[in-house]
C-alpha atoms as a PDB file:
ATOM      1  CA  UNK A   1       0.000   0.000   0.000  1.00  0.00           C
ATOM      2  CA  UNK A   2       1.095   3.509  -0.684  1.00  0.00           C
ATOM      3  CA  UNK A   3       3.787   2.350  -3.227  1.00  0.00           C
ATOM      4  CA  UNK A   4       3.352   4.780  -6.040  1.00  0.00           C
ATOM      5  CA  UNK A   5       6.475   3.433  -8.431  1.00  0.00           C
ATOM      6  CA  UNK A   6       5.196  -0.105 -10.282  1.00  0.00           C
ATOM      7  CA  UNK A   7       6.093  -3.078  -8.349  1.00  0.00           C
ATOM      8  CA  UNK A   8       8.641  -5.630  -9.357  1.00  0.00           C
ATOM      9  CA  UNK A   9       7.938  -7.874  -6.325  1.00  0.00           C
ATOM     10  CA  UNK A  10       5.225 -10.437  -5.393  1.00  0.00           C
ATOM     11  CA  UNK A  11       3.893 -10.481  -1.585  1.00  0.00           C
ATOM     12  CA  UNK A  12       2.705 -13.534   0.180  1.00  0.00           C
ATOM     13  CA  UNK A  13      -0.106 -13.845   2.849  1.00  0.00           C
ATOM     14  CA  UNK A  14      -0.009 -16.912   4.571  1.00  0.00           C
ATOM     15  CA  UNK A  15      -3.896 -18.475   6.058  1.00  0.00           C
ATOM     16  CA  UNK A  16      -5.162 -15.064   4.473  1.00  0.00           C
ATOM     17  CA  UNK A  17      -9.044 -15.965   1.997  1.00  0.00           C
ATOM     18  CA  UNK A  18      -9.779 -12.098   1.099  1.00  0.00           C
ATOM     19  CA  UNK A  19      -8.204  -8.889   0.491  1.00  0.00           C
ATOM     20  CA  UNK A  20      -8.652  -5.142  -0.413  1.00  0.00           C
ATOM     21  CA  UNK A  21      -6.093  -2.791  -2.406  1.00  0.00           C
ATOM     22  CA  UNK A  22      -7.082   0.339  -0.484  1.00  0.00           C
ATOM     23  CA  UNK A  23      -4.712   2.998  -0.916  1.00  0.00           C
ATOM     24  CA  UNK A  24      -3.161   1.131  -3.533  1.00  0.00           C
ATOM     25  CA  UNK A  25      -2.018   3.278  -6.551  1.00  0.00           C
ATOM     26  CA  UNK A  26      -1.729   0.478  -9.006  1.00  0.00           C
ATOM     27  CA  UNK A  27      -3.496  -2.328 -10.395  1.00  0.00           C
ATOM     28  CA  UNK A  28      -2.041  -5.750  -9.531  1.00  0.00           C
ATOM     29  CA  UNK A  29      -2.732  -9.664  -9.974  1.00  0.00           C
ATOM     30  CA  UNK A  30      -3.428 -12.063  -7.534  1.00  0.00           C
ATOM     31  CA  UNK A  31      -3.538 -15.880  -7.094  1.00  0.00           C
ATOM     32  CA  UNK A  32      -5.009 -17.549  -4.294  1.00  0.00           C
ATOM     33  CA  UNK A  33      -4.266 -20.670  -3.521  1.00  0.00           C
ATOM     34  CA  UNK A  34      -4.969 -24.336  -1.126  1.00  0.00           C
ATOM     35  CA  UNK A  35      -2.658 -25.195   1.542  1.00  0.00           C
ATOM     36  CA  UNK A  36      -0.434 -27.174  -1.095  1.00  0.00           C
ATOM     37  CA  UNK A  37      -0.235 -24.230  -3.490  1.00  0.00           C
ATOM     38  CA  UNK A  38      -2.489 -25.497  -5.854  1.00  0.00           C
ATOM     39  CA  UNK A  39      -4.388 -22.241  -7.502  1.00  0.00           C
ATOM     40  CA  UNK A  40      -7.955 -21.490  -6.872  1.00  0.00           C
ATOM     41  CA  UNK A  41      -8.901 -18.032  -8.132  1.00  0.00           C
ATOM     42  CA  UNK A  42      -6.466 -15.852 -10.260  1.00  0.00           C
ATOM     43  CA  UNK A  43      -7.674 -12.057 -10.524  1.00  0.00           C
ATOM     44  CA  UNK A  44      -5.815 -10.016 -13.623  1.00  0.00           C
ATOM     45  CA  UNK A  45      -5.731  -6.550 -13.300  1.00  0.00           C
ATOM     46  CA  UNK A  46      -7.515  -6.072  -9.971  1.00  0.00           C
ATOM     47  CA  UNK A  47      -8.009  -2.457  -9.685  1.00  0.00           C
ATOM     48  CA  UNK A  48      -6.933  -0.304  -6.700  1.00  0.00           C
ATOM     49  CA  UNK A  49      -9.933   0.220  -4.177  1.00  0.00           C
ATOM     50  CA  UNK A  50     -11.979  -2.783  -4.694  1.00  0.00           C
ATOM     51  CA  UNK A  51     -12.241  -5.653  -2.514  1.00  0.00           C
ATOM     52  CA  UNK A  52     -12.039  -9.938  -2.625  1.00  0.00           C
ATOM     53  CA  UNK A  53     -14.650 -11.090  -0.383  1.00  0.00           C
ATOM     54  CA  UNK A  54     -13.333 -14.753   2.071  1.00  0.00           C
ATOM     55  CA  UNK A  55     -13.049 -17.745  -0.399  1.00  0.00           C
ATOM     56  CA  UNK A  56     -13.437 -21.453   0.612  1.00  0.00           C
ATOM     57  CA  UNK A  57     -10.665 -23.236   0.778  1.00  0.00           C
ATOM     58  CA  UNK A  58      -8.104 -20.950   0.146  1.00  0.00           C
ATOM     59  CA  UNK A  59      -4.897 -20.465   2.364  1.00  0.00           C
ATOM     60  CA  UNK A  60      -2.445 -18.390   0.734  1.00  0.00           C
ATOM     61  CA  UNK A  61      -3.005 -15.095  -1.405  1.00  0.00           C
ATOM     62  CA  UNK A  62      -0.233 -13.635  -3.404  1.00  0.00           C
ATOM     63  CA  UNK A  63       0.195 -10.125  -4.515  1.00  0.00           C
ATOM     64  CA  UNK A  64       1.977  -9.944  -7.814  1.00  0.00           C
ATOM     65  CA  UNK A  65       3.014  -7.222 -10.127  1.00  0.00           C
ATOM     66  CA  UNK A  66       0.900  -6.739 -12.947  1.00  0.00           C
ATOM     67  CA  UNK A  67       1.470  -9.092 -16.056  1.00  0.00           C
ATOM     68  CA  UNK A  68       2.710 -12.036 -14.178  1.00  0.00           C
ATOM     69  CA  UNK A  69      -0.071 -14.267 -14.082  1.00  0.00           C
ATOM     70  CA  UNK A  70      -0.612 -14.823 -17.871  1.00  0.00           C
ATOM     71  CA  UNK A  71       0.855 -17.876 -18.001  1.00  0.00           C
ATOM     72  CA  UNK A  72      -0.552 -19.254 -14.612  1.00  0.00           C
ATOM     73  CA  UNK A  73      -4.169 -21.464 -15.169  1.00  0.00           C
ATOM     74  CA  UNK A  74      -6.361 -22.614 -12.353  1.00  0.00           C
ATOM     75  CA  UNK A  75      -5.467 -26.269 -10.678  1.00  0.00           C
ATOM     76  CA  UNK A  76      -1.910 -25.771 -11.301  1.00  0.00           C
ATOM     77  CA  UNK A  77       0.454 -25.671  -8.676  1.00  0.00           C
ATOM     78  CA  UNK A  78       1.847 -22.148  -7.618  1.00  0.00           C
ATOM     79  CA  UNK A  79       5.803 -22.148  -7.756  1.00  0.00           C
ATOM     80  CA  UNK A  80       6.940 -19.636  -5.707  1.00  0.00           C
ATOM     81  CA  UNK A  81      10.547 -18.356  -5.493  1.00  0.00           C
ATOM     82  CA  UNK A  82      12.241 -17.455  -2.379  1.00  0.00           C
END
């Protein structure tokens, strides 16, 4: 939040189902996922202000930078880099 140059780094939100980019400047992507990573919901281009009401079965939520989910499809498995 409050980041006003675009974002070249993904954030991770461990036993986290919803989310809200208030006072977000930027659009971003974001996967949630199960407890084993595999993907659930992917939202492209989710616009600053709005909000992702709780989702079953989801345990992790990643924030990415915009663009990098076009190659991601739901039921695969969520590789995340350390």
């Amino acid at each position: 939040m409050f980041i006003r140059k675009k974002l070249d780094f993904g954030v991770c939100f461990p036993n986290c189902n919803s989310i809200h980019t208030f006072f977000m400047f930027q659009s971003i992507d974001v996967v949630m996922t199960d407890i084993n990573n595999k993907i659930l919901y992917i939202y492209q281009n989710f616009k600053p202000w709005k909000i992702i009401l709780p989702k079953k079965n989801v345990y992790y939520t990643y924030e990415l930078p915009l663009g990098s989910t076009h190659n991601l499809n739901i039921n695969d498995l969520f590789q995340k880099e350390a």
